[in-house]
Protein backbone atom coordinates (compact mmCIF):
# COMPACT_ATOMS: atom_id res chain seq x y z
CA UNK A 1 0.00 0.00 0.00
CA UNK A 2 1.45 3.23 -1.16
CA UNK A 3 1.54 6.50 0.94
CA UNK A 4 -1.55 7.93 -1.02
CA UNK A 5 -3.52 4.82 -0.29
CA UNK A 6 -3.23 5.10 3.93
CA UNK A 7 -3.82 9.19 3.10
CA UNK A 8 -6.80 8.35 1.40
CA UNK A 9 -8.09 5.60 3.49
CA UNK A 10 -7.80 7.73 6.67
CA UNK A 11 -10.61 9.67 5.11
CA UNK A 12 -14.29 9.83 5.88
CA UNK A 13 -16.12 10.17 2.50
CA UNK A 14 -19.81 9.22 3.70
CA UNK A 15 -21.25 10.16 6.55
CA UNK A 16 -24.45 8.45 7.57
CA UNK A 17 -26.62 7.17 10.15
CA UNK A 18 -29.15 3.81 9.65
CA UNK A 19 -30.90 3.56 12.84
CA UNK A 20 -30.61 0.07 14.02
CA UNK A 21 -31.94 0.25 17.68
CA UNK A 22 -35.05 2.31 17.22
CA UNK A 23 -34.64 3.47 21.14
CA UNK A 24 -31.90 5.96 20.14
CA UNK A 25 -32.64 9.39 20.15
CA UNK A 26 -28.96 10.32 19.96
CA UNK A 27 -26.08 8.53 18.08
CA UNK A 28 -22.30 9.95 17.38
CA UNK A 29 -20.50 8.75 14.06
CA UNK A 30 -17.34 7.20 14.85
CA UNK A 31 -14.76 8.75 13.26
CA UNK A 32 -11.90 6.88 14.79
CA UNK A 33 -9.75 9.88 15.32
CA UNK A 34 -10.10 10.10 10.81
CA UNK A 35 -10.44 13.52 8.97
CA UNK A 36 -12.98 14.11 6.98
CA UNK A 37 -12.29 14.28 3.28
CA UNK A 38 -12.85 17.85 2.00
CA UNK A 39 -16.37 17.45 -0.63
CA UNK A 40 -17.55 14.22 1.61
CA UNK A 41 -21.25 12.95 1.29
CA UNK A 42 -23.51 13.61 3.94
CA UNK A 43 -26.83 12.03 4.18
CA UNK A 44 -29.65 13.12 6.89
CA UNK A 45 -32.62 11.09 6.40
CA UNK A 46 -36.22 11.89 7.35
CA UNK A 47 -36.68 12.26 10.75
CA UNK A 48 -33.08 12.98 11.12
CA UNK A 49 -30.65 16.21 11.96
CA UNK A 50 -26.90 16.53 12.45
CA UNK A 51 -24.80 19.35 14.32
CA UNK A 52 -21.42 19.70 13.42
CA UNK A 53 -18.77 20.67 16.13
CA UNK A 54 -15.71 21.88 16.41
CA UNK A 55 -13.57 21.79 19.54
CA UNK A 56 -16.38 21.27 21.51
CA UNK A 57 -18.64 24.36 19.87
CA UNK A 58 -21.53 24.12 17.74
CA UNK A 59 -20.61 24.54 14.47
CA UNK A 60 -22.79 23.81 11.46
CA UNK A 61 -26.66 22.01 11.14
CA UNK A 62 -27.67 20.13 8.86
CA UNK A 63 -31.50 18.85 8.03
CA UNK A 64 -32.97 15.84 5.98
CA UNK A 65 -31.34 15.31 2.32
CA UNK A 66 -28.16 14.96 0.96
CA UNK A 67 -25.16 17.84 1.16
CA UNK A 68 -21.80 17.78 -0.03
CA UNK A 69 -19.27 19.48 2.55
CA UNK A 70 -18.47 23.07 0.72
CA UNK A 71 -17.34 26.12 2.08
CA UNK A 72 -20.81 27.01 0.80
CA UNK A 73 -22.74 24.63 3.36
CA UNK A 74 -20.66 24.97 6.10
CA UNK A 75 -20.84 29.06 6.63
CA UNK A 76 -19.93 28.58 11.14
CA UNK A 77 -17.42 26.24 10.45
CA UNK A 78 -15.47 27.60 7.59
CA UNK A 79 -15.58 30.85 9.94
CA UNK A 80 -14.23 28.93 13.09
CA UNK A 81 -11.45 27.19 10.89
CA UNK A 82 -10.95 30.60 9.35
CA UNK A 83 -11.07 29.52 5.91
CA UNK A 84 -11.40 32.63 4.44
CA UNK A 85 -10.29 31.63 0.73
CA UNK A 86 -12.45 27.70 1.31
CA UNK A 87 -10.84 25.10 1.88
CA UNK A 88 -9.61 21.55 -0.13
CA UNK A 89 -8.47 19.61 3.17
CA UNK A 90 -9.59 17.20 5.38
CA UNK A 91 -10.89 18.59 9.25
CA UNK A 92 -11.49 17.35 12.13
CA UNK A 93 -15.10 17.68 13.24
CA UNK A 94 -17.50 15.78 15.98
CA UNK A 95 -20.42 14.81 14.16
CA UNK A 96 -23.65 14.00 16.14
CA UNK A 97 -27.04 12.99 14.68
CA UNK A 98 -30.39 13.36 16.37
CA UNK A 99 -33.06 11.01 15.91
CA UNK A 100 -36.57 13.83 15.34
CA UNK A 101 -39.24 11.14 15.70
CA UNK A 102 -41.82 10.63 17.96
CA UNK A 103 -41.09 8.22 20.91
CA UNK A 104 -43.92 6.45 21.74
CA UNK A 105 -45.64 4.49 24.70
CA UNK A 106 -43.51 5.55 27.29
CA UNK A 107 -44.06 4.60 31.11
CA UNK A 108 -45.44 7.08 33.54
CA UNK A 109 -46.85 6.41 37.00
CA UNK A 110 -47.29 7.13 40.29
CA UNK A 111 -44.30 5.77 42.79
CA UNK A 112 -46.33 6.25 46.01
CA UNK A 113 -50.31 6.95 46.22
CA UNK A 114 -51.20 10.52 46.25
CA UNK A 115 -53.51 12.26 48.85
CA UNK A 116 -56.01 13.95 47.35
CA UNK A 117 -59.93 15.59 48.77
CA UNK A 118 -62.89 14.09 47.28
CA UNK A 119 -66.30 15.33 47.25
CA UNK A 120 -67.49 12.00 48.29
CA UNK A 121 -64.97 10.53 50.45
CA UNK A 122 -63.10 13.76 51.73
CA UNK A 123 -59.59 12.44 51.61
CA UNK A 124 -58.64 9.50 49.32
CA UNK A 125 -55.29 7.86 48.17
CA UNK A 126 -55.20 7.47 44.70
CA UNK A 127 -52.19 5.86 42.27
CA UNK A 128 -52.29 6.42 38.02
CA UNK A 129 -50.36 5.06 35.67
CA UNK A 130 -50.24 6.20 32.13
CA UNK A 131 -48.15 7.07 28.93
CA UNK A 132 -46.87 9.40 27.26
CA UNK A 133 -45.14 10.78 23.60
CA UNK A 134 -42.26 13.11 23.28
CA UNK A 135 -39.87 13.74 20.59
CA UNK A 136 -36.79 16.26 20.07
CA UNK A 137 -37.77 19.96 19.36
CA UNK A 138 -33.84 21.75 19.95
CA UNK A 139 -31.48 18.96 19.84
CA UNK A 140 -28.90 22.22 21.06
CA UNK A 141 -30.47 22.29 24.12
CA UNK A 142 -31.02 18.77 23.88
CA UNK A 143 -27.42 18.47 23.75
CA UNK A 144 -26.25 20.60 25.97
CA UNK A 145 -28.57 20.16 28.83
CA UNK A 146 -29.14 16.19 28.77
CA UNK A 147 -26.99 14.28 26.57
CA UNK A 148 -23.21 15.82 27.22
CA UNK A 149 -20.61 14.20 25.76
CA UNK A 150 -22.45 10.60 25.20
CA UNK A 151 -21.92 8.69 22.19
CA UNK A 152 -25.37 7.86 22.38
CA UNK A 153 -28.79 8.45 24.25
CA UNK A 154 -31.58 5.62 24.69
CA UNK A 155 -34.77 7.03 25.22
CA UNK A 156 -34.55 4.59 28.60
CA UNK A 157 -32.27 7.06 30.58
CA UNK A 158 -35.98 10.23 29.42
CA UNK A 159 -38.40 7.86 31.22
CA UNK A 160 -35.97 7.57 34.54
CA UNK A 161 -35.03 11.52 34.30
CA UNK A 162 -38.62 12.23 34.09
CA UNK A 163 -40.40 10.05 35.92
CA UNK A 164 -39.92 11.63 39.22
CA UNK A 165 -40.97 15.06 37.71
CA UNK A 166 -44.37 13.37 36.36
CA UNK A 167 -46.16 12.44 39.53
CA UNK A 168 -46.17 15.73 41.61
CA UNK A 169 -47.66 17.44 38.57
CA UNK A 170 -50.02 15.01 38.40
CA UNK A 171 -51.04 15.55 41.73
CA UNK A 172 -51.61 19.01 41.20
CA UNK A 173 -53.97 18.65 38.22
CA UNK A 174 -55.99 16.22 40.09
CA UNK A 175 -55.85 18.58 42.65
CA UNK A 176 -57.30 21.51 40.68
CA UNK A 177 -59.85 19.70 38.68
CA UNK A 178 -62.60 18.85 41.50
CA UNK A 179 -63.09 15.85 40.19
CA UNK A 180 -64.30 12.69 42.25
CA UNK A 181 -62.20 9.44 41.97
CA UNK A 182 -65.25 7.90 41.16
CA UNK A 183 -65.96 9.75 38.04
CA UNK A 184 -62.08 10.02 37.18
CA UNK A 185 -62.45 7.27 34.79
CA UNK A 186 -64.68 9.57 32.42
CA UNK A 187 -62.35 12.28 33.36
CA UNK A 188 -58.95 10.59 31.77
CA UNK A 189 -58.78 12.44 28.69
CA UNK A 190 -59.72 16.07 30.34
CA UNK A 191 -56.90 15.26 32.62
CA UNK A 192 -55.09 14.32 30.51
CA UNK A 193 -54.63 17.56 28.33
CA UNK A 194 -54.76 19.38 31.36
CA UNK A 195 -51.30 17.86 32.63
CA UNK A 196 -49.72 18.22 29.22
CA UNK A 197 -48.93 21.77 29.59
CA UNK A 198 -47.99 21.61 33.20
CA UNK A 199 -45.01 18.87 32.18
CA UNK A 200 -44.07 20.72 29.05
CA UNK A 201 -42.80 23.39 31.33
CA UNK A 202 -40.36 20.62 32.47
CA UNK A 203 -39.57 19.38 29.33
CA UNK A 204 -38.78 21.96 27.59
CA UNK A 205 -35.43 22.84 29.47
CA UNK A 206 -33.85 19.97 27.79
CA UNK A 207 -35.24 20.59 24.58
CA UNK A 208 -37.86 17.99 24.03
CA UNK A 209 -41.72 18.70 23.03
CA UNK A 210 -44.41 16.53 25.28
CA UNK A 211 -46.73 15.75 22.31
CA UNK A 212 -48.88 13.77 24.42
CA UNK A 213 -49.85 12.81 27.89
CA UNK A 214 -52.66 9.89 28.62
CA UNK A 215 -53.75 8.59 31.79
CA UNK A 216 -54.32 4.54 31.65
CA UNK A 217 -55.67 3.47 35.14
CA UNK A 218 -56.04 4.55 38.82
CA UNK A 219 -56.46 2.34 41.69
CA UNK A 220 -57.73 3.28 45.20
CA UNK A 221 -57.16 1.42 48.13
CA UNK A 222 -58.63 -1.68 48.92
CA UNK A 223 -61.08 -0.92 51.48
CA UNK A 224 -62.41 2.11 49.39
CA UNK A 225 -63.09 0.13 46.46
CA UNK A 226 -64.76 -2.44 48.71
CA UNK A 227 -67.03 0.02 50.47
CA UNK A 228 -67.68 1.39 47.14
CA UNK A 229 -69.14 -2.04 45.76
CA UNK A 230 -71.22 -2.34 49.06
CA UNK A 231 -72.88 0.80 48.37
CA UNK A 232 -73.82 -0.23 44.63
CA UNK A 233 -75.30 -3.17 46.48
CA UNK A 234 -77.53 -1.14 48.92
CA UNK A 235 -78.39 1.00 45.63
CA UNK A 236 -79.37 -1.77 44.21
CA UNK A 237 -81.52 -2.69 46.63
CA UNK A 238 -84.06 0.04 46.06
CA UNK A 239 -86.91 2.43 48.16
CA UNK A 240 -88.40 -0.20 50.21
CA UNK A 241 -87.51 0.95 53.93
CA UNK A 242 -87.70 -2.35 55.42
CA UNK A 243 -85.27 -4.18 52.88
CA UNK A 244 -83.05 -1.11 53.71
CA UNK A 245 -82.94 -1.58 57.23
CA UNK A 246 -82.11 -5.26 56.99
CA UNK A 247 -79.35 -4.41 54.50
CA UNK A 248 -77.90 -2.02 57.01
CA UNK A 249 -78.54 -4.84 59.78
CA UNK A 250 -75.96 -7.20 58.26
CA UNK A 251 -73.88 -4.00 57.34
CA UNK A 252 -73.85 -3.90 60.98
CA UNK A 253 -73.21 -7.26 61.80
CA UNK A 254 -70.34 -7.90 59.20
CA UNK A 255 -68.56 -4.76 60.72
CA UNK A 256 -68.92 -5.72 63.82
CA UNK A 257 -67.27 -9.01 63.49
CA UNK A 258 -64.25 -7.67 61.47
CA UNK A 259 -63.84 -5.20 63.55
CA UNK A 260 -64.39 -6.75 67.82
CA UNK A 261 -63.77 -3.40 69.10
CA UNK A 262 -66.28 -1.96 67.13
CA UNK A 263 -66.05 1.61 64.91
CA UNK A 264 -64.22 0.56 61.42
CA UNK A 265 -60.91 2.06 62.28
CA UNK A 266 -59.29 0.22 59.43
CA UNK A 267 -61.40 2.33 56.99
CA UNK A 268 -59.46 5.44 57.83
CA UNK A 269 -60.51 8.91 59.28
CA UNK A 270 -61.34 10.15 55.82
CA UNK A 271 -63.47 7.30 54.77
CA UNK A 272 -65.26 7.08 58.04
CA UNK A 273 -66.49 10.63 57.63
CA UNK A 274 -67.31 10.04 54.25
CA UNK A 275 -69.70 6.74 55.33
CA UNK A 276 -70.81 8.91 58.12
CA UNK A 277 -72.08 11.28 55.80
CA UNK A 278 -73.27 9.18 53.48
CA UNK A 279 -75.74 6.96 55.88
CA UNK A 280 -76.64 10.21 57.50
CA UNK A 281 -78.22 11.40 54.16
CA UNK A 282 -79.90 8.21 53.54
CA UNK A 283 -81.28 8.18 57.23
CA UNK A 284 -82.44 12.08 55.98
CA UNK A 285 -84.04 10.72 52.70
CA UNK A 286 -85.28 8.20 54.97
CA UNK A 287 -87.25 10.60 57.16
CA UNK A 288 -88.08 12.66 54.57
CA UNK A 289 -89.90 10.08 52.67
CA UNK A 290 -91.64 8.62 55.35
CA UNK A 291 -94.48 10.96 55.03
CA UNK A 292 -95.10 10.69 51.27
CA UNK A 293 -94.99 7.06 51.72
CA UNK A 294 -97.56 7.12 54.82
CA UNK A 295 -100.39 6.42 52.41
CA UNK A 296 -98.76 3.33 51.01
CA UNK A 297 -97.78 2.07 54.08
CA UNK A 298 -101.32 2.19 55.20
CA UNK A 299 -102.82 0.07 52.20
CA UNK A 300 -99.56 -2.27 52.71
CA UNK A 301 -100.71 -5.51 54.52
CA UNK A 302 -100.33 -4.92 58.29
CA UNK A 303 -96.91 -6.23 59.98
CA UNK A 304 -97.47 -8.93 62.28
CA UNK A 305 -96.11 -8.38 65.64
CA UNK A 306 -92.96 -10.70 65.90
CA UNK A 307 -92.22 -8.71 62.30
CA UNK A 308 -91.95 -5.49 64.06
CA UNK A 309 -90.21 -6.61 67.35
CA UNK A 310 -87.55 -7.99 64.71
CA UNK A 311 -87.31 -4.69 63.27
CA UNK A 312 -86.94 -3.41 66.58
CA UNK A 313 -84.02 -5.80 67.59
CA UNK A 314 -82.26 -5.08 64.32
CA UNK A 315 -82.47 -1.03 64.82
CA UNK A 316 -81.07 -1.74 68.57
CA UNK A 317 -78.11 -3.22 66.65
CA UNK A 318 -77.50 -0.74 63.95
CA UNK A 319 -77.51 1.51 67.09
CA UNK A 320 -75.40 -0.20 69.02
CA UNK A 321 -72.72 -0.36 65.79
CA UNK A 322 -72.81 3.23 65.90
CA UNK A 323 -74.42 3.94 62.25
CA UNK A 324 -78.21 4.95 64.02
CA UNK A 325 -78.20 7.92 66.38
CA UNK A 326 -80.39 7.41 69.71
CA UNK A 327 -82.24 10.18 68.15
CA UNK A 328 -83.08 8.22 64.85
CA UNK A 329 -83.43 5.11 66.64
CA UNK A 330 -85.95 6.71 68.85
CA UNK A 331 -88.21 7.86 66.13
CA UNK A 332 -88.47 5.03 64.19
CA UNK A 333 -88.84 2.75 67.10
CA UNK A 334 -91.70 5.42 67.68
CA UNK A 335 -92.86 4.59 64.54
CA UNK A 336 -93.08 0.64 64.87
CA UNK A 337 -94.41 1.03 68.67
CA UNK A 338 -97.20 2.88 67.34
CA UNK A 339 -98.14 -0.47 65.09
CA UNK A 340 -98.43 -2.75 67.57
């Protein structure tokens, strides 16, 4: 091999990039410590861009198509090499291409349930997981405020950077919105787009556009979603008072034997006030009803007298569990005394 032959293959003529890991968002061409060869081919495909630097500054930028390395193409770095007259030589120049495509399907969720008020259940925990799009917008800020002096960037190392930055703002939408964990689920896309601005604020620092932000699924805690289902159940159940009561009754009587020392304490303060509430408005309805149902309850076949003491028992327990008042269990054992 003659001298001209090492010269020439010490030179980079083509400079490429085929992406073969579709996870990279940032890839360096290895140039071995080679020059590259003054009229080289450069190729920047579609959803591609190149920087060019030199000694560590930003030099030239190239977009998708093909280019030929001129003085004419290369206006920053012809002025940092100074070559005021062009230039036939090979240089030296870090070349970096950027992957501009969208990166889908990435993994978003909540590391520890978040505390939030409900209209329902006052104070809830709630977890969400979801996903979310982003792509390159700057890759000079990219650059320079993420990816350094890597040879490459997997879009791996954006879902751990941002995954802690996620969740709070999360919080604080869910915060803002007012909406009840129960009708979240309807809510997901609202949410959603609500967020999206919120993290962009974040994500924009580093130079990357948030092009979309989706929640998948929240879970509450287990006794909520429990208590929940046992309220569909009493729903379910309809108007009639006395099939009421004797839901309650076993209400009662489940409680109690879960729970020897009586009071629910594994439910948690928030979702006992929210239960409290919520009995103590069907107890209300309850009253409120009673005298637009007196009619009907007068052309109702009569209770027998074991019936009624029965009822009577079953009130004394729903007292003594601590979901009837004395003053609620008065009246309505008013009520029944005055049948017998």
């Amino acid at each position: 091999m003659g001298l001209f032959d090492f010269i020439r293959g010490e030179l980079i003529e083509v400079i490429d990039w085929v992406e073969t890991n579709p996870d990279t968002l940032l890839w360096k061409f290895p140039d071995k410590d080679a020059n590259i060869k003054y009229g080289a081919q450069l190729t920047v495909r579609e959803s591609q861009e190149v920087l060019f630097l030199d000694e560590g500054r930003f030099a030239d930028h190239f977009t998708p198509g093909r280019h030929t390395l001129y003085t004419e193409n290369m206006p920053i770095l012809t002025t940092l090499k100074s070559w005021k007259h062009g230039f036939n030589s090979p240089f030296k120049s870090d070349v970096y291409f950027f992957s501009t495509k969208q990166f889908t399907n990435l993994k978003w969720g909540t590391a520890n349930p978040i505390m939030m008020r409900d209209p329902e259940f006052k104070q809830v925990r709630v977890r969400a997981f979801g996903t979310y799009f982003i792509k390159i917008a700057d890759p000079k800020t990219f650059f320079t405020q993420f990816a350094g002096t890597k040879r490459t960037v997997r879009i791996g190392e954006i879902e751990d950077a941002m995954r802690d930055l996620i969740a709070p703002k999360f919080a604080e939408a869910l915060a803002e919105s007012g909406v009840s964990v129960m009708d979240m689920v309807s809510n997901y896309t609202e949410l959603g787009e609500k967020i999206l601005p919120l993290l962009q604020d974040d994500f924009t620092p580093f130079g990357l556009e948030l092009t979309k932000f989706q929640i998948s699924s929240t879970t509450l805690p287990k006794k909520v979603e429990e208590f929940y289902d046992k309220m569909t159940n009493m729903h379910m159940v309809g108007d009639d008072m006395d099939k009421f009561t004797r839901f309650q009754t076993a209400e009662a009587i489940e409680k109690a034997a879960d729970n020897p020392g009586g009071g629910g304490e594994g439910m948690g303060m928030g979702m006992g006030f929210g239960m409290a509430n919520m009995m103590m408005n069907n107890m209300q309805n309850m009253q409120n009803q009673s005298a637009q149902n007196q009619k009907t309850e007068q052309a109702a076949p009569k209770q027998t007298k074991a019936e009624i003491i029965g009822l009577l028992k079953e009130l004394g327990e729903l007292k003594e569990a601590g979901i009837l008042t004395a003053e609620e269990f008065d009246v309505k054992k008013k009520e029944l005394l005055a049948k017998l």
